[in-house]
Protein backbone atom coordinates (compact mmCIF):
# COMPACT_ATOMS: atom_id res chain seq x y z
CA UNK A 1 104.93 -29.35 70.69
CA UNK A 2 101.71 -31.31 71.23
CA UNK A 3 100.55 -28.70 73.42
CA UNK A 4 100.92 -26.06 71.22
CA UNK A 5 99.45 -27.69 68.65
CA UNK A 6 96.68 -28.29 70.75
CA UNK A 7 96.63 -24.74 71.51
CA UNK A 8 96.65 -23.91 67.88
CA UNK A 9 94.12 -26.14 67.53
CA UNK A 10 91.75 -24.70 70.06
CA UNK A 11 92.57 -21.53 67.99
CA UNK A 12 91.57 -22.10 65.12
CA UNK A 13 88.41 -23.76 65.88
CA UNK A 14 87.28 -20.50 67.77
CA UNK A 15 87.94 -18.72 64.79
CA UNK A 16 86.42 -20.94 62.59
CA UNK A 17 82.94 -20.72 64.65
CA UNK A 18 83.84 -17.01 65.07
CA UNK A 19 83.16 -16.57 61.52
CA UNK A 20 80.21 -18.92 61.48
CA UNK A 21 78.57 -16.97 64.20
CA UNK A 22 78.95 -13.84 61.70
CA UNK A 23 77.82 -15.46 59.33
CA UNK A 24 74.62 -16.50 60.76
CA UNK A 25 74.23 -13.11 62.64
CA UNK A 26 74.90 -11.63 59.03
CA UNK A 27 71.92 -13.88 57.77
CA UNK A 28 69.81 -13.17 60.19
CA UNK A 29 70.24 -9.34 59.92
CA UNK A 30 69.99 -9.89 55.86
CA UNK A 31 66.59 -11.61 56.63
CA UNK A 32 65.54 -8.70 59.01
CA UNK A 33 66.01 -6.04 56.98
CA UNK A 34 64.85 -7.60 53.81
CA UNK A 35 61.27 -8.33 56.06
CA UNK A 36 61.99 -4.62 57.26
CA UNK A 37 63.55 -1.97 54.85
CA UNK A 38 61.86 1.38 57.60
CA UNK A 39 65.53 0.55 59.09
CA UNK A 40 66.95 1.71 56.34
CA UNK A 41 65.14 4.79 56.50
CA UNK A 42 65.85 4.74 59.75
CA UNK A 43 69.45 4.28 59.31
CA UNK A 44 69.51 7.09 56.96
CA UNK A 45 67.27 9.73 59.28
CA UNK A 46 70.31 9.24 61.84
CA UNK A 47 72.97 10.34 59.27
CA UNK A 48 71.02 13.22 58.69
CA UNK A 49 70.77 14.09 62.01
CA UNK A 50 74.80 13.30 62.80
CA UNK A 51 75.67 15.96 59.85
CA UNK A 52 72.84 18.57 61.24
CA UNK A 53 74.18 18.22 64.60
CA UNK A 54 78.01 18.66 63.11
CA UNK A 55 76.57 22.08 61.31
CA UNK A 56 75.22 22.99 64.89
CA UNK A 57 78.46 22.03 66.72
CA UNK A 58 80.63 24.33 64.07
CA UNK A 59 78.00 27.44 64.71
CA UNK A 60 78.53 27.20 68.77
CA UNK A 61 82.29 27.54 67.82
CA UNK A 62 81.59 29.97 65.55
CA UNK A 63 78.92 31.60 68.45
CA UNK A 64 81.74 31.16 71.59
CA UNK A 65 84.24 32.49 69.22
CA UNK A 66 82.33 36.10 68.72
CA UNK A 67 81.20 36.21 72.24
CA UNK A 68 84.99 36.29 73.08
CA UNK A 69 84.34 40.12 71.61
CA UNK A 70 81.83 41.17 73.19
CA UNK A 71 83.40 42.55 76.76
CA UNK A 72 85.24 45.05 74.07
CA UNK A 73 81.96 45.84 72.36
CA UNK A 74 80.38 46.69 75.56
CA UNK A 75 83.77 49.13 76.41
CA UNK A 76 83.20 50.86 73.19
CA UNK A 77 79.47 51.38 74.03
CA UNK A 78 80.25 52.72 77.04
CA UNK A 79 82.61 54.81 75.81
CA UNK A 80 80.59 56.35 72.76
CA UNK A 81 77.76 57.00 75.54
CA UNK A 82 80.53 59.08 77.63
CA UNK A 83 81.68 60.93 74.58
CA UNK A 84 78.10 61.81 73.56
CA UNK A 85 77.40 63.29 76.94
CA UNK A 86 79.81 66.38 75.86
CA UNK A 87 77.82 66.97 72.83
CA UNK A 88 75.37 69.65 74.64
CA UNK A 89 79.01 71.73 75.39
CA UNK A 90 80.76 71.33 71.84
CA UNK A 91 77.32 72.74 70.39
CA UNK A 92 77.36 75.38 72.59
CA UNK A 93 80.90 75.90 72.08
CA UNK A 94 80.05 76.01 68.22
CA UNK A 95 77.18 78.63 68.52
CA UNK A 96 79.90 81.05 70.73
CA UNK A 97 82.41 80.69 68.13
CA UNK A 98 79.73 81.11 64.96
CA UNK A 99 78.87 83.93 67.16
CA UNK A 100 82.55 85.36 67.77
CA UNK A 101 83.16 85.16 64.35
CA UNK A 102 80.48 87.30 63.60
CA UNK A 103 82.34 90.40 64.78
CA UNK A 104 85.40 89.42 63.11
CA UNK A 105 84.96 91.94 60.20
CA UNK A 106 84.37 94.74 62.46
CA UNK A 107 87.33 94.23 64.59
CA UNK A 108 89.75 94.03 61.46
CA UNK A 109 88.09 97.56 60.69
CA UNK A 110 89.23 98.31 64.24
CA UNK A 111 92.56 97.27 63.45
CA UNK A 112 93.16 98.58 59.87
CA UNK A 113 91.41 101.92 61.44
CA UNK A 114 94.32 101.87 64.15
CA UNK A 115 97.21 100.90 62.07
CA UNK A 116 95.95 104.28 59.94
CA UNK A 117 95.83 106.33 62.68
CA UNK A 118 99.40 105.27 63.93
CA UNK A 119 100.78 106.00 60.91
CA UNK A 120 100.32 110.15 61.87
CA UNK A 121 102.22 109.62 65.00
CA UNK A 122 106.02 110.60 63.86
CA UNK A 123 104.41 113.54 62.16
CA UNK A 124 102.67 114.40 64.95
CA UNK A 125 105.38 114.29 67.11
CA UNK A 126 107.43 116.66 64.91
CA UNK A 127 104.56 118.71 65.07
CA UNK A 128 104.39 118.55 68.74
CA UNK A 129 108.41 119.38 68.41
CA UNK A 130 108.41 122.43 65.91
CA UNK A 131 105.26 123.53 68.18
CA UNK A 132 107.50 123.64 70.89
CA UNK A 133 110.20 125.72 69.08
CA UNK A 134 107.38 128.44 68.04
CA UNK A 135 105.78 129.04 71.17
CA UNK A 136 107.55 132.24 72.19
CA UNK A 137 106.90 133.46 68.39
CA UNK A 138 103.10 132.72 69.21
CA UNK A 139 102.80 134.18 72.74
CA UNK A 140 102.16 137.44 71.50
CA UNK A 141 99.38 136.30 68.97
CA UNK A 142 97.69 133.80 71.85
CA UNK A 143 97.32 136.36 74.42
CA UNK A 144 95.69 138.56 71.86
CA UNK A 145 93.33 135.87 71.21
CA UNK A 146 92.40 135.33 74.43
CA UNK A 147 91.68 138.65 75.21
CA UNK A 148 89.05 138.49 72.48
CA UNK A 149 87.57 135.32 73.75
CA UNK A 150 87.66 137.53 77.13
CA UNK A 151 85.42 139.95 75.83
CA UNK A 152 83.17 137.30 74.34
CA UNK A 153 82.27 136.19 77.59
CA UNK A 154 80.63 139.81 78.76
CA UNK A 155 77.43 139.03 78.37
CA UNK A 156 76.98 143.73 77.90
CA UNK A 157 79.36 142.82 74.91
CA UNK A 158 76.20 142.48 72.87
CA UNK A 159 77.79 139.72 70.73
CA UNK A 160 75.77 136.31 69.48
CA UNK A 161 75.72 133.93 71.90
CA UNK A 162 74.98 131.24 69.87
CA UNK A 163 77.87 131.85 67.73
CA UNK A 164 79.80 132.06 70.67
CA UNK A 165 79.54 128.78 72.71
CA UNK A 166 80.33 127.21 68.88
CA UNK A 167 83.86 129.54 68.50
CA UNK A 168 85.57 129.43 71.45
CA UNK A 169 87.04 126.07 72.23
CA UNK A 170 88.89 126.91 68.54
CA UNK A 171 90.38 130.35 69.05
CA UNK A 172 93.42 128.73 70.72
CA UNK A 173 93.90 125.57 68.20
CA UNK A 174 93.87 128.08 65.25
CA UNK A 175 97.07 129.62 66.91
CA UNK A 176 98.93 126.45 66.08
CA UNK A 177 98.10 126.72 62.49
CA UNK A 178 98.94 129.91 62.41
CA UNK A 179 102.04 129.12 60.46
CA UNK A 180 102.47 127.14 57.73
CA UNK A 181 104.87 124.77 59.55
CA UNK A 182 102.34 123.56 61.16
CA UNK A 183 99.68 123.03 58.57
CA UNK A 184 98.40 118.92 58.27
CA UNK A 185 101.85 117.29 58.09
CA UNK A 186 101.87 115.05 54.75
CA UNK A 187 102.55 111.66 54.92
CA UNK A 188 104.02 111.20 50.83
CA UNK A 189 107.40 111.73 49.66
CA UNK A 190 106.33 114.21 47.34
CA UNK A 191 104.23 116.36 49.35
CA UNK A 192 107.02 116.55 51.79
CA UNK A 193 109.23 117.75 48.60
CA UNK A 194 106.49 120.12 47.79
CA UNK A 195 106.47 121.49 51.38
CA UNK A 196 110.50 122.51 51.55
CA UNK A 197 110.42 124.20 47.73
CA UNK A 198 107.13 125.82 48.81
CA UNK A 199 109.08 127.47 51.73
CA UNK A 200 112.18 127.91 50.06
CA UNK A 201 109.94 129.66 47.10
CA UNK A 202 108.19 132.43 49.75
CA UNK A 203 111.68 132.92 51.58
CA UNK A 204 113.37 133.51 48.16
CA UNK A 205 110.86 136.59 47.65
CA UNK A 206 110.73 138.07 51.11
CA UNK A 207 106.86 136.79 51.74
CA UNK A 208 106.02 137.99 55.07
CA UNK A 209 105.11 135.13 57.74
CA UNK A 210 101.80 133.77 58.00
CA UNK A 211 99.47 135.72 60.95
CA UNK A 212 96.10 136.23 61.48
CA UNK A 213 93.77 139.22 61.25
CA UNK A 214 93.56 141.54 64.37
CA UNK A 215 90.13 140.47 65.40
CA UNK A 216 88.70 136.69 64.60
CA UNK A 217 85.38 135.13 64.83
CA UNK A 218 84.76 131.95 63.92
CA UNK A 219 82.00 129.38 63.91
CA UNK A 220 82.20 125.67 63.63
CA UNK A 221 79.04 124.52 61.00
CA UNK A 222 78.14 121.14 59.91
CA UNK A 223 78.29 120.16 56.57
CA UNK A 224 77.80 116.99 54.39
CA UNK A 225 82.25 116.70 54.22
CA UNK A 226 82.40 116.84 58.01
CA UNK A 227 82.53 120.14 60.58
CA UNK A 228 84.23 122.84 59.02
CA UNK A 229 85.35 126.09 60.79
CA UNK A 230 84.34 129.47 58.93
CA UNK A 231 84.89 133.10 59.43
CA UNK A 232 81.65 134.04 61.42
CA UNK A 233 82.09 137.42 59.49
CA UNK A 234 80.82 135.09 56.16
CA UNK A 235 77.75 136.45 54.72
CA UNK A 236 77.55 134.26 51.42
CA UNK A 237 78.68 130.95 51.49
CA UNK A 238 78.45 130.35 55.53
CA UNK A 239 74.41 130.91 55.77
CA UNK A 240 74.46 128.65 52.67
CA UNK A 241 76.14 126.14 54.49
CA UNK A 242 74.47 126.55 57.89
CA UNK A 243 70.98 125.97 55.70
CA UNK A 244 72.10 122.74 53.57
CA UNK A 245 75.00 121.58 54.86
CA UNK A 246 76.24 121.76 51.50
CA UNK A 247 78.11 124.00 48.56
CA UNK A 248 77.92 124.13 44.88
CA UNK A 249 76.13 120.00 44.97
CA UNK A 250 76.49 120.06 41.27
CA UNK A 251 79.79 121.07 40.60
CA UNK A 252 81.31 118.33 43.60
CA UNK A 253 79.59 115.51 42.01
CA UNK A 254 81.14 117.12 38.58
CA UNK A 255 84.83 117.01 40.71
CA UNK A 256 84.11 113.25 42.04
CA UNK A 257 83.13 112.27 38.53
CA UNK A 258 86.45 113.31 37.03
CA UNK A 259 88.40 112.10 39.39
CA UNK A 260 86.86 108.68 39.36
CA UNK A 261 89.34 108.33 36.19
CA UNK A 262 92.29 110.48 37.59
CA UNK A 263 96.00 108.83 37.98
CA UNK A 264 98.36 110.56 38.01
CA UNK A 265 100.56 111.87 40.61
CA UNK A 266 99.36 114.95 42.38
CA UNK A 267 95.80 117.15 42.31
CA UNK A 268 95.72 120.68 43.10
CA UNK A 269 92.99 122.90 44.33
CA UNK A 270 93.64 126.70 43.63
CA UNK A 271 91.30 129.11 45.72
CA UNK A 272 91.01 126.09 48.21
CA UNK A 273 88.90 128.69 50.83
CA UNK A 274 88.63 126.61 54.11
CA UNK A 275 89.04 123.41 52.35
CA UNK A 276 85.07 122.09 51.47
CA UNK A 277 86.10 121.24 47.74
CA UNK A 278 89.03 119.49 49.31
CA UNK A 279 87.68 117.80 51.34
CA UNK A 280 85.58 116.43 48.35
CA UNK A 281 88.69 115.91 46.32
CA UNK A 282 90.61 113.75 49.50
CA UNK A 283 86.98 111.71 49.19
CA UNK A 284 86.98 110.93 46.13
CA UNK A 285 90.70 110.49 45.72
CA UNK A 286 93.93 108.60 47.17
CA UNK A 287 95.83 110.58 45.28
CA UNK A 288 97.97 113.72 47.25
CA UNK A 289 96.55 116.76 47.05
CA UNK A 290 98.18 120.25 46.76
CA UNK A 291 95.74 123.15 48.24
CA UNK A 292 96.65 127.28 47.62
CA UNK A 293 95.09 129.58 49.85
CA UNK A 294 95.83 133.35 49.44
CA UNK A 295 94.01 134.89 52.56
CA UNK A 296 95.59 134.54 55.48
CA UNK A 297 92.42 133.46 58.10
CA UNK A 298 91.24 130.80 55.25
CA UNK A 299 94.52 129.59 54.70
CA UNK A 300 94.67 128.92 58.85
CA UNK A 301 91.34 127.56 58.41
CA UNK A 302 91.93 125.17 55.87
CA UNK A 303 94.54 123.67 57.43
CA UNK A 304 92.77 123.18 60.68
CA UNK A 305 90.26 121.79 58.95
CA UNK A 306 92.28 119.26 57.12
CA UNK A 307 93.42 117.82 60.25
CA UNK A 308 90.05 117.99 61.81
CA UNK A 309 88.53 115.55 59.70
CA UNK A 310 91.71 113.20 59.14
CA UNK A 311 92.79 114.29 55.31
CA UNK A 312 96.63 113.95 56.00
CA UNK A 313 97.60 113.43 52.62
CA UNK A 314 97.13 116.93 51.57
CA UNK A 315 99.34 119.92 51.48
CA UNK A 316 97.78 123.38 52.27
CA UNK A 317 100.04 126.18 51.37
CA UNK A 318 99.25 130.09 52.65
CA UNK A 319 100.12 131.28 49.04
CA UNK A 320 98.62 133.11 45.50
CA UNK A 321 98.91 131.33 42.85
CA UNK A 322 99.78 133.08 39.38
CA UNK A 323 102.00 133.96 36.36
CA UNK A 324 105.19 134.22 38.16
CA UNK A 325 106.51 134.09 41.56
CA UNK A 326 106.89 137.61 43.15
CA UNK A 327 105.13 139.47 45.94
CA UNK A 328 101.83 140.41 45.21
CA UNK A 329 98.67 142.53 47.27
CA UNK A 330 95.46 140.69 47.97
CA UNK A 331 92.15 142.67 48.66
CA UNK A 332 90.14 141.18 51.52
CA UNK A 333 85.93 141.12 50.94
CA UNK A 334 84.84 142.29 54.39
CA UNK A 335 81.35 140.53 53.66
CA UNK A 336 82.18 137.28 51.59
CA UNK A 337 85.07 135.07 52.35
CA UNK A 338 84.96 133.53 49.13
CA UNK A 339 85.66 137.21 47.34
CA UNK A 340 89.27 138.19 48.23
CA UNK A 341 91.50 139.18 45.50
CA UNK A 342 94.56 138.35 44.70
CA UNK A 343 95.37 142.32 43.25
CA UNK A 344 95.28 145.63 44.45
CA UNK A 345 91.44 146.96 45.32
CA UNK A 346 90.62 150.96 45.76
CA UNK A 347 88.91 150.95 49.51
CA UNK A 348 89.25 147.59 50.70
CA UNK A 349 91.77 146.17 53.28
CA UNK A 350 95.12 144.36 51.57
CA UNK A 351 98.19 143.23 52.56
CA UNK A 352 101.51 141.79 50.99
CA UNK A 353 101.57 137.86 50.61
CA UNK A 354 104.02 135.31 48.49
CA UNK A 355 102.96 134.35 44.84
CA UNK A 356 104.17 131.20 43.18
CA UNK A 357 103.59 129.61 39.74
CA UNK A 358 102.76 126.33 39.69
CA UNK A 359 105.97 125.76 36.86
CA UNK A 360 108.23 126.82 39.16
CA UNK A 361 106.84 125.24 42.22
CA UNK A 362 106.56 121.22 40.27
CA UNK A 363 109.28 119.25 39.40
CA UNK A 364 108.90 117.87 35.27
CA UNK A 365 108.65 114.51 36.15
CA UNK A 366 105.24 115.20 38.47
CA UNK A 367 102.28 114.09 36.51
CA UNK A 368 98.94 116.41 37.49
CA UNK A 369 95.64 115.33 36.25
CA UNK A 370 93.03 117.45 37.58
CA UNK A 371 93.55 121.37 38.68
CA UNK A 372 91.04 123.22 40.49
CA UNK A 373 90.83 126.96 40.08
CA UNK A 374 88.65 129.79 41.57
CA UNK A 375 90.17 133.09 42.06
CA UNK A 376 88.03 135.43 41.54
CA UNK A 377 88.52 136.49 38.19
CA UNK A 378 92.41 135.47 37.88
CA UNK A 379 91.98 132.22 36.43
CA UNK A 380 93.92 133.07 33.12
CA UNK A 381 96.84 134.29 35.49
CA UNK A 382 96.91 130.98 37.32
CA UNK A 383 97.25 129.30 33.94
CA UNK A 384 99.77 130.90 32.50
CA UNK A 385 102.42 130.20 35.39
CA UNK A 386 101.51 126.59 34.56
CA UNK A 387 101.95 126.32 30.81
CA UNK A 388 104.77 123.56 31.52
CA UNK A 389 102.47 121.68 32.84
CA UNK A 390 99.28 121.93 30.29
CA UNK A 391 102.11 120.98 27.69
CA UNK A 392 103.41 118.07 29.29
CA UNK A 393 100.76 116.63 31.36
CA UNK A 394 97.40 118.10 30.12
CA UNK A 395 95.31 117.84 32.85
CA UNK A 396 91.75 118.68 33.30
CA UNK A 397 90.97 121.77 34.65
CA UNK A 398 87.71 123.02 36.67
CA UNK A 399 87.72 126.74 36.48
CA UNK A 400 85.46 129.68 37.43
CA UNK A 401 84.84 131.50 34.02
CA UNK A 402 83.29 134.97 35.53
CA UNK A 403 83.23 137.90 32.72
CA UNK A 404 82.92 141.03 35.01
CA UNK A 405 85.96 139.70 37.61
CA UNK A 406 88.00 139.02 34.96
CA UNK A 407 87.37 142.32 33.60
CA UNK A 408 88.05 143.83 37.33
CA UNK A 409 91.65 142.07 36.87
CA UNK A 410 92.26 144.36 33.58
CA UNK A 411 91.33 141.42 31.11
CA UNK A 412 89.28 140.81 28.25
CA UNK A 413 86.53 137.43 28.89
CA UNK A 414 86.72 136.89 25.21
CA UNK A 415 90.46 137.35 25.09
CA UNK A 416 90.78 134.56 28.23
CA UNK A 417 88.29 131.92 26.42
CA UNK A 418 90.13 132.22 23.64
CA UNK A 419 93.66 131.78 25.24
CA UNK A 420 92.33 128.68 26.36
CA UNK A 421 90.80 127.08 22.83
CA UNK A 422 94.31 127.77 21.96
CA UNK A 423 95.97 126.25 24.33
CA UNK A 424 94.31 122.61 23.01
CA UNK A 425 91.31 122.95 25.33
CA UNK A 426 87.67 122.09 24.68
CA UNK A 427 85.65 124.35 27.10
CA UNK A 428 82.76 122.95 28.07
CA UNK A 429 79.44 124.31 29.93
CA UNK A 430 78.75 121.29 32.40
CA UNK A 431 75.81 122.98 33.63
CA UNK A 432 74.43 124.14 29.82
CA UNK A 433 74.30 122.85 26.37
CA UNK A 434 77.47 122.04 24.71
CA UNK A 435 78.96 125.24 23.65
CA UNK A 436 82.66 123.82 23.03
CA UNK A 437 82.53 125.91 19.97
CA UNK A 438 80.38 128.09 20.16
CA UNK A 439 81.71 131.76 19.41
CA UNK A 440 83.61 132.89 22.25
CA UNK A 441 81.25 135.79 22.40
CA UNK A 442 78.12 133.81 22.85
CA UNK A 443 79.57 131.83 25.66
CA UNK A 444 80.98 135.16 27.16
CA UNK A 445 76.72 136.48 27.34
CA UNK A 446 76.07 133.05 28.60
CA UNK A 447 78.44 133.46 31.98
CA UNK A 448 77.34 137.37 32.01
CA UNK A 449 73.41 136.12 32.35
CA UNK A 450 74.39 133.12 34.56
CA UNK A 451 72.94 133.07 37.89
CA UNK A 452 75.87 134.96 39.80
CA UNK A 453 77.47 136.04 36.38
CA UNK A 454 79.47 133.71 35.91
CA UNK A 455 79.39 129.56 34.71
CA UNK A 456 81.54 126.75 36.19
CA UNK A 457 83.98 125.55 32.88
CA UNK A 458 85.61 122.49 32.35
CA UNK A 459 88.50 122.85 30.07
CA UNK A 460 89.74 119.07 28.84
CA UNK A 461 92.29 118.52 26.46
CA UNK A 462 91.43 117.88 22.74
């Protein structure tokens, strides 16, 4: 016990002078800094610089942390400057395609042009196939051909030359049109329709089949509607067409004009020739056409023609048109293949062909808009076997009026203009002042002084 007291003792009195040290120390330091207060200053410039270097410490973390990204910056760099290095190509790649697509509209031309022309393919191949069944019926005419085309080809002949390198390479294809079964095959229900009555029509009266004149010349001539093939016998409208490349200017744009408005379900074209104002028509038109030929070589010719220059939606039929449906004579023009007529002529050439009237030829429920008609004088004829159709349809009509033909054809001009006032017509003078109604005798002079005698009429429905 003593000794731990003693040991306590010892204790306490270290901590006793422990505290009196501290408190001298404490005095002394009180009297230093009171002599000295720059310590304080001191004291306070090293706090500042403790938190500054804390701030510093905290943005190296903040530094070591976001260099920890930088080996993936670097990988993206590199990989940017690879990517760029194909930007050269994919420029050039873009000019070839900008390029490319440049001839994109002309190739879907190409294709829209091809997907036409396919579309003639069945009805060429059943042209190919009746073709085939006809050939014995067309040896006889073929070899007759070519024995003309022989004698072309002595130069002693004395024939044109000129005219000849154009004609022969045709003489044979005009064989194959030599019938009307193998006219341009239509493409439209209705046309086909038109085709079988047509036929059944000429059979039911006995019209002899279709065949060409003994001797044929022929000349292929340029025009504005494409090549056309003409009798080289032609001495009014071919050197007309040989000079301009054109015929009758005034009264096409007159035909395109009206038919800029036309739709209905058929046009026809009566006194189609060798198919120029066709032609025009299938130009200015979708609609199907319905062409009458009465002489046989311009009824071959306008079929061969139609198929020339790609008008497949027409139907050219070797046929008069008229008043009724019975055989009838036509008078061939030895001079003008425009003039044939469609009667009985003192001193010219004629032969027997088929005669149909448009009413008995259309079904009722066919709407026709525009009718075309120049024959020579027979006009009135042509309208009467249509009178079903003026009543239910009223279409426009282009027709020839021509005073002295119609006279020729054992009419009256005055009697014929005033058949069609009554009929609900306005006649009108495209070419002249109006003259709608104007005595019929003073547009009657008018034709007679025409150039040609006569005046193109258009007859549209009051």
């Amino acid at each position: 016990m003593k000794e731990l007291r003693h040991l306590l003792g010892r204790a306490y009195g270290r901590i006793v002078g422990f505290f009196l040290d501290r408190s001298v120390v404490h005095g002394i330091v009180d009297q230093r800094l009171s002599t000295n207060t720059s310590l304080i200053d001191l004291g306070n410039s090293v706090l500042a610089v403790d938190a500054r270097l804390d701030e510093l410490l905290a943005d190296v973390s903040a530094l070591a942390k976001d260099m920890e990204v930088v080996p993936a910056l670097q990988a993206d760099v590199s990989a940017l400057a690879k990517d760029m290095e194909v930007v050269p190509a994919l420029q050039a790649d873009v000019s070839a395609l900008a390029k490319d697509m440049e001839v994109v509209p002309a190739l879907q031309a190409d294709v829209s042009a091809l997907a036409k022309d396919m579309e003639v393919v069945p009805a060429l191949q059943a042209d190919v196939s009746a073709l085939a069944v006809r050939t014995g019926e067309f040896a006889t005419d073929l070899d007759r051909l070519r024995d003309a085309s022989n004698a072309y080809s002595d130069p002693e002949s004395g024939s044109d030359w000129t005219a000849i390198d154009r004609q022969n390479s045709d003489l044979t294809d005009l064989v194959a049109l030599a019938a009307r079964e193998t006219y341009a095959r239509p493409r439209s229900e209705l046309l086909e329709s038109l085709e079988r009555r047509t036929l059944e029509l000429l059979e039911g009266i006995g019209a002899p089949p279709h065949s060409l004149p003994e001797t044929t010349s022929l000349i292929r001539t340029a025009t504005v509607v494409g090549d056309l093939l003409m009798p080289a016998h032609d001495r009014f409208i071919l050197p007309v067409l040989e000079a301009t490349g054109q015929w009758e200017p005034e009264e096409c744009d007159l035909v395109r004009a009206v038919l800029a408005d036309c739709e209905g379900d058929l046009l026809i074209d009566i006194g189609a020739h060798v198919g120029y104002l066709t032609h025009v028509m299938a130009e200015a038109s979708s609609l199907p056409i319905l062409a009458v030929e009465a002489e046989p070589l311009n009824a071959a010719l306008l079929g061969f023609n139609l198929i020339r220059n790609g008008h497949g939606n027409v139907l050219p039929i070797h046929a008069a048109a008229g008043s009724t449906t019975v055989l009838t004579d036509i008078s061939i023009d030895p001079t003008n293949t425009g003039g044939h007529k469609a009667f009985f002529r003192p001193g010219l050439e004629s032969s027997s062909i088929g005669r149909i009237a448009l009413d008995d030829l259309l079904p009722p429920e066919v709407r026709v808009d525009f009718v075309k008609i120049d024959v020579e004088g027979m006009e009135q004829d042509v309208i009467r076997g249509m009178e079903r159709i003026i009543t239910d349809h009223r279409p426009t009509i282009l027709a020839e009026f021509y005073p002295a033909a119609i006279e020729e054809a054992s009419e009256e001009p005055a009697v014929v203009l005033s058949l069609f006032r009554a009929m609900g017509y306005r006649t009108l003078l495209p070419q002249h002042d109006d003259h709608s109604d104007a005595p019929v005798e003073d547009v009657v002079a008018l034709a007679r002084s025409a150039e040609g005698g006569y005046v193109t009429m258009l007859l549209v429905a009051k």
